[in-house]
Protein backbone atom coordinates (compact mmCIF):
# COMPACT_ATOMS: atom_id res chain seq x y z
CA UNK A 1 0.93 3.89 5.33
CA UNK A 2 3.79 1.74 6.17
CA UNK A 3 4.00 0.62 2.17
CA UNK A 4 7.22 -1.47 2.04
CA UNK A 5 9.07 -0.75 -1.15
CA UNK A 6 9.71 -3.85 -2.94
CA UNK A 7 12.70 -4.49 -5.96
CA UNK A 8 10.54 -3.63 -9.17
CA UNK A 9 11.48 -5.16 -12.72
CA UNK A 10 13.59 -2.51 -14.52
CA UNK A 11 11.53 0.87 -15.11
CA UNK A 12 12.47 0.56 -18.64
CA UNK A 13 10.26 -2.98 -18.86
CA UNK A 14 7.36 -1.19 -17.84
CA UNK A 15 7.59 1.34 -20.43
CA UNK A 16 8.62 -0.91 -23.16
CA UNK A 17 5.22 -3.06 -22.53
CA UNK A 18 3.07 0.39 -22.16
CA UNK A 19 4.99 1.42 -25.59
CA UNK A 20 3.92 -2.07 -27.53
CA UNK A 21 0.65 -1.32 -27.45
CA UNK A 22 0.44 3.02 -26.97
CA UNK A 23 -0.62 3.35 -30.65
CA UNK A 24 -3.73 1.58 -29.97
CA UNK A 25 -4.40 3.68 -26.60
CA UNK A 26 -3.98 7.08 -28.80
CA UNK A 27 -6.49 5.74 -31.38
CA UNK A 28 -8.91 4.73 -28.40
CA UNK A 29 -8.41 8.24 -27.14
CA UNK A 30 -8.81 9.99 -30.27
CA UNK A 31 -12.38 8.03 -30.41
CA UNK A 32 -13.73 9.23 -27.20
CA UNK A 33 -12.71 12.47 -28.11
CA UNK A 34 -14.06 12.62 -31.15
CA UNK A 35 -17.69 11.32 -29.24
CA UNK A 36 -17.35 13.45 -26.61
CA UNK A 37 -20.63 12.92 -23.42
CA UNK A 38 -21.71 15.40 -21.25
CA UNK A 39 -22.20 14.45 -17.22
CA UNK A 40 -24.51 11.43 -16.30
CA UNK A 41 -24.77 10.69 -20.59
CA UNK A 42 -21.44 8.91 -20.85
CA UNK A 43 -23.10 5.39 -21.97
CA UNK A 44 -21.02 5.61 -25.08
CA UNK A 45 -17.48 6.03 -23.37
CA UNK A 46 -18.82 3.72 -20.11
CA UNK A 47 -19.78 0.87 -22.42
CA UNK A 48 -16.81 0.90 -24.05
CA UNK A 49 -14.55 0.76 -20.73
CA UNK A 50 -16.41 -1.60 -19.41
CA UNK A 51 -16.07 -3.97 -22.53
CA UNK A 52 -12.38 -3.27 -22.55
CA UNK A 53 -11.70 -3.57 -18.78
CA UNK A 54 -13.50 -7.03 -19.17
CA UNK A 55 -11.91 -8.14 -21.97
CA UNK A 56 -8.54 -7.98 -20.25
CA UNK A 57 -9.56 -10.14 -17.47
CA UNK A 58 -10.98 -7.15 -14.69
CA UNK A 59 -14.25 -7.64 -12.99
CA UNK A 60 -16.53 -5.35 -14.05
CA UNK A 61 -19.89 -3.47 -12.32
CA UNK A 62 -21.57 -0.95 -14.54
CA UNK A 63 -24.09 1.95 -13.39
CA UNK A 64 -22.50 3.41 -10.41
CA UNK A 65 -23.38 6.30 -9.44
CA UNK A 66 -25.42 6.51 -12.65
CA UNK A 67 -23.03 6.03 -15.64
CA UNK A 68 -19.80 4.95 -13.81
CA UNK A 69 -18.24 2.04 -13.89
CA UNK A 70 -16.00 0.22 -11.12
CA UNK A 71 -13.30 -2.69 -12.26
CA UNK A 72 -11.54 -4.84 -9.89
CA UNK A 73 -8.73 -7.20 -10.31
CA UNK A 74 -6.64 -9.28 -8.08
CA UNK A 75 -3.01 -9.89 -8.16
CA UNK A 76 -1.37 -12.47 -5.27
CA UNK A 77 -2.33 -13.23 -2.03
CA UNK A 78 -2.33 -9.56 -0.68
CA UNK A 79 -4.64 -7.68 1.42
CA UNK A 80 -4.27 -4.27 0.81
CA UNK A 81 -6.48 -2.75 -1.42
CA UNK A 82 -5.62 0.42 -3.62
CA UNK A 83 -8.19 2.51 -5.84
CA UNK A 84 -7.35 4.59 -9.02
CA UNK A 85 -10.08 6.98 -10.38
CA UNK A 86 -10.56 8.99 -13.58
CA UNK A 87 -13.28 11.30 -14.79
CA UNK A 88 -15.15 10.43 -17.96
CA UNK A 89 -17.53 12.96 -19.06
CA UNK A 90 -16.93 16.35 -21.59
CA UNK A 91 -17.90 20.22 -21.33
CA UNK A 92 -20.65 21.91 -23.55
CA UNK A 93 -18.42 24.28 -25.96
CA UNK A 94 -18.02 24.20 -29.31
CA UNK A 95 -15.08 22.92 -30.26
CA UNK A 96 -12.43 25.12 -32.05
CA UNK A 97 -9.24 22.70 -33.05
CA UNK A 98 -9.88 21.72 -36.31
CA UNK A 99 -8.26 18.00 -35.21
CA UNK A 100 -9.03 15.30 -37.28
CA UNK A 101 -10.82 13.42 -34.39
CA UNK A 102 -12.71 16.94 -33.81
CA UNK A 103 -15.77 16.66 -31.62
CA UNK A 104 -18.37 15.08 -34.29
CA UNK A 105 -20.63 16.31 -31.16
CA UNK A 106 -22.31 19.94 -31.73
CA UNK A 107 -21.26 21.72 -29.18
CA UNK A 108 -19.83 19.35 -26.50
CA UNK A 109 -16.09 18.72 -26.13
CA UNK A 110 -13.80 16.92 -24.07
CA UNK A 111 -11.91 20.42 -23.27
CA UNK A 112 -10.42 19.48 -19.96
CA UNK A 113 -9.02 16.14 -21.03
CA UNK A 114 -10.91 13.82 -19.04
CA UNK A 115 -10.68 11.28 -22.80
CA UNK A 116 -6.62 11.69 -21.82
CA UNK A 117 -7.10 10.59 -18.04
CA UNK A 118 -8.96 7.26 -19.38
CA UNK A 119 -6.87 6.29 -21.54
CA UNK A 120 -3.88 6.78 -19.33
CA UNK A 121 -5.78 4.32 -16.60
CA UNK A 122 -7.06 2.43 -19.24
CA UNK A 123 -3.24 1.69 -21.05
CA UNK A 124 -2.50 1.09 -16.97
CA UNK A 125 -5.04 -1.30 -16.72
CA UNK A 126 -3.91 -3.65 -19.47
CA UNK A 127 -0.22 -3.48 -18.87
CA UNK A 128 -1.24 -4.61 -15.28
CA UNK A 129 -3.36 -7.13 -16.43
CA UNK A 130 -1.06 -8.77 -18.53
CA UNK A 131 1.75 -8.82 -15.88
CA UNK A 132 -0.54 -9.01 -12.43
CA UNK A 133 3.07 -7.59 -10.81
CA UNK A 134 1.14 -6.80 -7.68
CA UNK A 135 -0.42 -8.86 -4.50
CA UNK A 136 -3.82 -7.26 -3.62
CA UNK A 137 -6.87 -5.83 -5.06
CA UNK A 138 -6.57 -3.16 -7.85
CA UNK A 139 -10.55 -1.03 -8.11
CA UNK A 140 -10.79 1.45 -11.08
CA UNK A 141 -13.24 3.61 -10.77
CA UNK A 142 -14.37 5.61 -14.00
CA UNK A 143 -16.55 8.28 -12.48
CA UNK A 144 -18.85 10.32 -14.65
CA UNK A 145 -20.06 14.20 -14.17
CA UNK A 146 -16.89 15.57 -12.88
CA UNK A 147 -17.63 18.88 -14.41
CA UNK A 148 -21.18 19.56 -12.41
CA UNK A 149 -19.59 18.34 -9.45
CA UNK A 150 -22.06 15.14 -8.95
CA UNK A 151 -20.51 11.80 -10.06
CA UNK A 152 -18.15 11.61 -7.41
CA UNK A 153 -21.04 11.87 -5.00
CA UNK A 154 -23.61 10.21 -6.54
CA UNK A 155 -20.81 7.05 -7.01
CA UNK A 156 -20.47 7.47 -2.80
CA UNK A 157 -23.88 7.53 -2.07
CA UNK A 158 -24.60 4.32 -4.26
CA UNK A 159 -21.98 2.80 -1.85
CA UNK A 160 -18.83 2.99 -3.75
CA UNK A 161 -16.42 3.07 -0.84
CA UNK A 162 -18.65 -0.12 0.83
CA UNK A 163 -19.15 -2.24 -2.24
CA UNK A 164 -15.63 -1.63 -3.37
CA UNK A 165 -13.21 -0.91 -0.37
CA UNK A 166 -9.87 0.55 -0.64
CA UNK A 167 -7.18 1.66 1.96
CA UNK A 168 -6.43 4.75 -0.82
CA UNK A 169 -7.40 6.13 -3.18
CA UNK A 170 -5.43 8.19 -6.28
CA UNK A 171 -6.60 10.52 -9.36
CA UNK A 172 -4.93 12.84 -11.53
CA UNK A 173 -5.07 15.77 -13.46
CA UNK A 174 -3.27 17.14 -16.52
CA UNK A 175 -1.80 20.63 -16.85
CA UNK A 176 -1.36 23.29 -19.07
CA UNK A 177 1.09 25.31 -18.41
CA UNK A 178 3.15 22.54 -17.28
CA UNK A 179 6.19 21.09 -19.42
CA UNK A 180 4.55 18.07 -20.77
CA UNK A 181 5.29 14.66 -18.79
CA UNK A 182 6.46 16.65 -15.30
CA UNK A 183 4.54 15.67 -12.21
CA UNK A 184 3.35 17.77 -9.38
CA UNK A 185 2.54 17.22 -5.88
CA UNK A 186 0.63 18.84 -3.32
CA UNK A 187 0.13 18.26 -0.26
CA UNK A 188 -2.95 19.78 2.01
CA UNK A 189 -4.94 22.00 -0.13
CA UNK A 190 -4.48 21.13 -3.55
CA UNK A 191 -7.71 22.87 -5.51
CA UNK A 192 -10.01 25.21 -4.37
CA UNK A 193 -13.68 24.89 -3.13
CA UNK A 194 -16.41 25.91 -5.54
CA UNK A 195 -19.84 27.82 -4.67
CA UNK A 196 -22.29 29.70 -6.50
CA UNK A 197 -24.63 32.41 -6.06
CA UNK A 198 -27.54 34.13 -8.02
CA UNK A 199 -28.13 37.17 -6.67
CA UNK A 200 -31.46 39.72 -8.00
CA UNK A 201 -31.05 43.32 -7.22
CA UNK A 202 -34.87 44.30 -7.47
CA UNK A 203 -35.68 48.09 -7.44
CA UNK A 204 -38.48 49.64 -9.39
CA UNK A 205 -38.35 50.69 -13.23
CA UNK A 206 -38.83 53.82 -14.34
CA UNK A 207 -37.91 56.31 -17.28
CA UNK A 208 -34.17 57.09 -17.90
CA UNK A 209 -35.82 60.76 -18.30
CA UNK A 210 -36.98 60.71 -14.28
CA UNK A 211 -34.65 58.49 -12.23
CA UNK A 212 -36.06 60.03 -9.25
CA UNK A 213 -39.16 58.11 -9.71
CA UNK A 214 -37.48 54.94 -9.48
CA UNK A 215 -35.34 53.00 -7.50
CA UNK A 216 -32.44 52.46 -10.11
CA UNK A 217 -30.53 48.28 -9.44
CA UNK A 218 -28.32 48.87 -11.98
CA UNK A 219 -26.86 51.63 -9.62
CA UNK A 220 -26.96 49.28 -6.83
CA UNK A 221 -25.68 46.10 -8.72
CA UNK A 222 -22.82 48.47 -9.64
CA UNK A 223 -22.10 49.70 -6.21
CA UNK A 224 -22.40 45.92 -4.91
CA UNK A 225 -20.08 44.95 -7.49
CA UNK A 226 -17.66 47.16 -6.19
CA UNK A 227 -17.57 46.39 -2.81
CA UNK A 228 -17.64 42.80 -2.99
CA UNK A 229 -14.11 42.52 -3.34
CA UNK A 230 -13.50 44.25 0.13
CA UNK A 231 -14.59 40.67 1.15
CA UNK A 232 -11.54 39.02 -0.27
CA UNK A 233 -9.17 42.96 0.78
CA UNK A 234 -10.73 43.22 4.15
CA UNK A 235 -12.66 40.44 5.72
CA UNK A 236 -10.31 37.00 4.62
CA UNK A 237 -7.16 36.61 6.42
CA UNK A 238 -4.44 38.29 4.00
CA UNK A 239 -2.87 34.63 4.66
CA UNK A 240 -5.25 32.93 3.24
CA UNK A 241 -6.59 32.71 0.06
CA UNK A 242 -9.85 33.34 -1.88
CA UNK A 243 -11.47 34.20 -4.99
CA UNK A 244 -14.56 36.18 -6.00
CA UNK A 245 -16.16 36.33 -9.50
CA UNK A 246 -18.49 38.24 -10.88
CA UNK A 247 -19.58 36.43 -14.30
CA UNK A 248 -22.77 37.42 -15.23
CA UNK A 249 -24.95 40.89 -15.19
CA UNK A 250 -27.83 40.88 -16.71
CA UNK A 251 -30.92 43.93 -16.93
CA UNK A 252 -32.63 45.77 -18.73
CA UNK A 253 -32.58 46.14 -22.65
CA UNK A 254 -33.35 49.69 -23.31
CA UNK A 255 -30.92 52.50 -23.05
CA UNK A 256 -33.45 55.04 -21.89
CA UNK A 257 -34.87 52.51 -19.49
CA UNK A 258 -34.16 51.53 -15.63
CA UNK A 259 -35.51 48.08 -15.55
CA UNK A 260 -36.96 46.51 -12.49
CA UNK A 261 -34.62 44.23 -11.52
CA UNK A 262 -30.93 42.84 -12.11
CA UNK A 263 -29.31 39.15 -11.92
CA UNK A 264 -25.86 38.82 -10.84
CA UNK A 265 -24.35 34.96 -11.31
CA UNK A 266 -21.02 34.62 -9.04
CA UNK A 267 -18.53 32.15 -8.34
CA UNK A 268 -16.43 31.71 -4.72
CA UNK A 269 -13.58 29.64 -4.38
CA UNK A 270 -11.35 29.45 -1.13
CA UNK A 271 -8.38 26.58 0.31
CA UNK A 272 -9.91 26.72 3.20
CA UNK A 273 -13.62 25.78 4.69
CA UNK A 274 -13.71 28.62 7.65
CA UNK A 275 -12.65 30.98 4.84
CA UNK A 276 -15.66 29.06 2.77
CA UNK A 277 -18.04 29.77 5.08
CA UNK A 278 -17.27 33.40 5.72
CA UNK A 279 -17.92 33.98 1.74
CA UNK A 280 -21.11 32.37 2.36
CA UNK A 281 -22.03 34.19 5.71
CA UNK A 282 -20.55 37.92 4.23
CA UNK A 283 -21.45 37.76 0.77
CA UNK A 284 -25.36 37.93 1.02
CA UNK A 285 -25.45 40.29 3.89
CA UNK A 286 -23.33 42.60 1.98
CA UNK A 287 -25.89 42.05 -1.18
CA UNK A 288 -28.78 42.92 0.60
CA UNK A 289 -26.88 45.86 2.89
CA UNK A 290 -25.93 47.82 -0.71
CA UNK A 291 -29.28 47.20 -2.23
CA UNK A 292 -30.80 48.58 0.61
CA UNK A 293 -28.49 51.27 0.90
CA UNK A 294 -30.46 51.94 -2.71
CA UNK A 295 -33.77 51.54 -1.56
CA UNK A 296 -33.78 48.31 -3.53
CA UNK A 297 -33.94 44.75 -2.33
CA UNK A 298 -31.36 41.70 -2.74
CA UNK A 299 -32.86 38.01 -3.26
CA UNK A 300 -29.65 36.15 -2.75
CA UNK A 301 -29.63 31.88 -3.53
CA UNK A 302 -26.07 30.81 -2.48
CA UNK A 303 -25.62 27.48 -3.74
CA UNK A 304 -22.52 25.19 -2.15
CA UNK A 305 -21.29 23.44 -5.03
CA UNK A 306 -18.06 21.42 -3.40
CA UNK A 307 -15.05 21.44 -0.60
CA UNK A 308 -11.53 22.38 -1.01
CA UNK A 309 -9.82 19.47 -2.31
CA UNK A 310 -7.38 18.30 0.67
CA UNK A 311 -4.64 15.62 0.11
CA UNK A 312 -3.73 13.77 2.59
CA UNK A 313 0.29 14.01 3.27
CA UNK A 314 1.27 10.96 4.37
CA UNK A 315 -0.43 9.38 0.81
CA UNK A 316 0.88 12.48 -1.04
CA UNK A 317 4.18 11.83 0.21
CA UNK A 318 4.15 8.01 -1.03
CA UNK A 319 2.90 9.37 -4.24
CA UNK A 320 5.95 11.92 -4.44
CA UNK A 321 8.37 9.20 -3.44
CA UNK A 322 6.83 6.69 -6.42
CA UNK A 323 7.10 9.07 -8.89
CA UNK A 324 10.91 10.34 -7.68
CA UNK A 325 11.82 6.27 -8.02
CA UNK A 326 10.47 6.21 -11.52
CA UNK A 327 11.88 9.15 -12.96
CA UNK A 328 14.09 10.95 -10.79
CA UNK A 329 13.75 14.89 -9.72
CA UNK A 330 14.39 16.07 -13.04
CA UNK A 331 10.69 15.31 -14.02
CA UNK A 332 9.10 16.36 -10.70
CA UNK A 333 7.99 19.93 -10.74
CA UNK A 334 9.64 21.53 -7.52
CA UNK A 335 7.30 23.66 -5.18
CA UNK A 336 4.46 22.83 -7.36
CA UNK A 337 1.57 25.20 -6.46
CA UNK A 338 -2.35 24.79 -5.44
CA UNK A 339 -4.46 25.29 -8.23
CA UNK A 340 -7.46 27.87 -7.12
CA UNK A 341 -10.08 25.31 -10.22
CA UNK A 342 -11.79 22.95 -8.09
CA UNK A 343 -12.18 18.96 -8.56
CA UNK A 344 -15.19 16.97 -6.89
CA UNK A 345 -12.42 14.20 -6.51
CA UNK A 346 -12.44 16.41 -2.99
CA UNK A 347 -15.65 14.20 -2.08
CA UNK A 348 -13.43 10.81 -2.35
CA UNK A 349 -10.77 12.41 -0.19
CA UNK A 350 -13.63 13.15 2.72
CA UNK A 351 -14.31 9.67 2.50
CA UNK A 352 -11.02 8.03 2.13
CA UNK A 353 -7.11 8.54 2.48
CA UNK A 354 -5.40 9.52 -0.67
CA UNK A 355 -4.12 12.23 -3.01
CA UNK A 356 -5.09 14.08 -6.38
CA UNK A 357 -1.54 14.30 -8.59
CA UNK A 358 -0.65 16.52 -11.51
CA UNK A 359 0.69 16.10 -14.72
CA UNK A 360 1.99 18.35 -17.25
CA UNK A 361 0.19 19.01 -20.77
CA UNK A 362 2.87 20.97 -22.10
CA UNK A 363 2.58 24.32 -23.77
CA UNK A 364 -1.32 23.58 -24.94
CA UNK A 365 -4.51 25.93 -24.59
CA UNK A 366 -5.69 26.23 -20.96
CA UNK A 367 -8.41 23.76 -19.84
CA UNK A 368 -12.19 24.54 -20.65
CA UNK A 369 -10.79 26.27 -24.01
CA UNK A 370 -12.66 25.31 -27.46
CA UNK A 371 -8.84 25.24 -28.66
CA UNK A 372 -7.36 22.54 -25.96
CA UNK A 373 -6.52 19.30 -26.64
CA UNK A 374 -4.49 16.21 -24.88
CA UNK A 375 -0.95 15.59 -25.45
CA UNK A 376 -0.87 12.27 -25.76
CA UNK A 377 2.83 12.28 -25.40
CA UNK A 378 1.94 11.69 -21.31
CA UNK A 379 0.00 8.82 -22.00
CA UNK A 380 2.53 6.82 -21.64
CA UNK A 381 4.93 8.39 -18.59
CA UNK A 382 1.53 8.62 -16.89
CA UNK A 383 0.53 5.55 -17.37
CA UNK A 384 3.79 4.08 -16.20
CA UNK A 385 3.86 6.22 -12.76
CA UNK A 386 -0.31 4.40 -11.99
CA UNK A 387 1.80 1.00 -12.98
CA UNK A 388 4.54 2.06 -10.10
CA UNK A 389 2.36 3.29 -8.10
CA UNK A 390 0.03 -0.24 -8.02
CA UNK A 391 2.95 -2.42 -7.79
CA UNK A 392 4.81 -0.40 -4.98
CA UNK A 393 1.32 -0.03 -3.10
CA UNK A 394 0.37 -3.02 -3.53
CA UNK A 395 3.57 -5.18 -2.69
């Protein structure tokens, strides 16, 4: 990347600025989570982005990719350009907290934080704004339907990269688990790939008096069940890494009956796309092998859903670096480990040079929870490290 690192005002300025005007960045974020949007609705939480983006001088494009919305703003002469991105839209659960800025949205939540990731960019944004310490072009990209694992493509195939060109681009993620404020890197694999399957076991119903007379898929489900994890114990590389889930079963409704057929819903996840494609390739034949091993049948639909997210080191390293300048080690999680969720941010980091950063949420409920919630303690260390991160990237 060649960044060169310039003398920054004291860290402490930044934060002070951040701090003069954090109360109103909490309120904002306590708004969007109380009116929480699932993926591709988020006109609510994009409208008001976009008004507050423009009011602080950025130039604004709204419906990319559907619902997202793309600032720019230019600081200096400089030619580099540097991209920031978070996710905008909410889960459908029911949330649990009993917050005063509860979800006032039946059954749709922002459970995973997303509300915490804008409003980090978005206190960022103004502090940047205000100061324009930087020489190049800033693009923040507020990318809807995250959580199906669409915006981030739909935003690339409505030319996201072309209309709005960066040299890098940058996202984060918080983390429970994680003492609130610390930051962790990864380099390489960082989150897992995601695929689906639905897979029917179809045999032939019968009386639970006379299983002879029928071919029994609840027998064969269960045996499939079984030996689908000698994928993962006997088929992947011990050195590698992947995950096989059985979440859903679903047949019959009778105690005395063998029903005719039985869905299976499952969920891979792998670092790696050769170990990716060998849950794809083994999977189904091993489906259809046990059902027919039954006398039954297996209709398998494996559906890809998206890669491994990959950071690219020499970007993760200048992203390590910014944050050890800002803070110091003592707020850098050492050894920080791949997370085996997955993040459709992966798409952006096919299509450009750049790396997905954690942050810690502190002892909270895990993500996707109906008890979670944001600490908005990290709004403003988080929003300080995209400050450094701009100015040093951009110098």
């Amino acid at each position: 990347m060649n960044v060169i690192t310039q003398h920054h005002r004291p860290a402490d300025d930044i934060e002070k600025g951040i701090i003069s005007f954090l109360d109103e960045i909490i309120a904002l974020r306590h708004d969007l989570h109380r009116y929480p949007e699932l993926a591709f609705q988020e006109r609510r939480t994009s409208k008001i982005v976009a008004s507050l983006l423009s009011s602080w001088g950025y130039e604004v494009t709204t419906g990319v990719g559907g619902t997202g919305v793309v600032a720019t703003l230019r600081g200096g002469d400089g030619g580099r350009r540097l991209g920031i991105r978070a996710d905008m839209d909410a889960l459908p659960i029911e949330e649990a907290t009993d917050l005063p800025y509860a979800s006032d949205n039946p059954g749709v939540m922002h459970a995973c934080g997303h509300d915490g990731h804008m409003s980090i960019l978005l206190a960022a944004a103004r502090y940047l704004a205000e100061t324009r310490h930087f020489s190049g072009l800033l693009t923040l990209i507020f990318q809807p339907a995250e959580e199906i694992g669409a915006g981030a493509r739909k935003m690339i195939s409505d030319g996201l990269f072309e209309r709005f060109p960066v040299d890098a681009v940058f996202g984060l993620h918080n983390w429970p688990g994680v003492p609130s404020g610390q930051f962790g890197f990864v380099a390489d694999a960082a989150m897992a790939s995601v695929d689906q399957a639905v897979i029917r076991i179809v045999g032939k119903g019968g009386h639970g008096a006379e299983p002879h007379k029928a071919v029994d898929p609840v027998l064969a489900s269960a045996a499939f069940i079984t030996a689908l994890q000698s994928v993962v114990a006997r088929n992947v590389d011990p050195q590698d890494m992947a995950v096989v889930t059985v979440g859903s079963i679903h047949g019959g409704s009778a105690s005395n009956v063998i029903p005719e057929s039985v869905e299976l819903k499952l969920t891979m996840r792998a670092f790696s796309e050769a170990v990716r494609q060998q849950l794809q390739e083994r999977i189904p034949a091993l489906a259809r092998a046990q059902a027919e091993s039954f006398g039954a049948e297996a209709d398998v639909n494996y559906r890809l859903g998206f890669p491994a997210l990959i950071n690219h080191r020499e970007e993760t390293a200048f992203a390590h670096k910014v944050a050890l300048e800002t803070f110091g080690e003592g707020r850098i999680v050492r050894n920080f480990r791949p997370r085996t969720a997955s993040e459709d941010f992966a798409f952006m980091l096919q299509a450009r040079k750049g790396s997905y950063l954690f942050v810690g949420n502190g002892d909270s409920a895990p993500l996707h929870s109906a008890h979670y919630d944001f600490d908005d303690a990290i709004i403003a260390p988080a929003a300080r490290y995209w400050v450094r991160l701009v100015e040093t990237f951009l110098s």
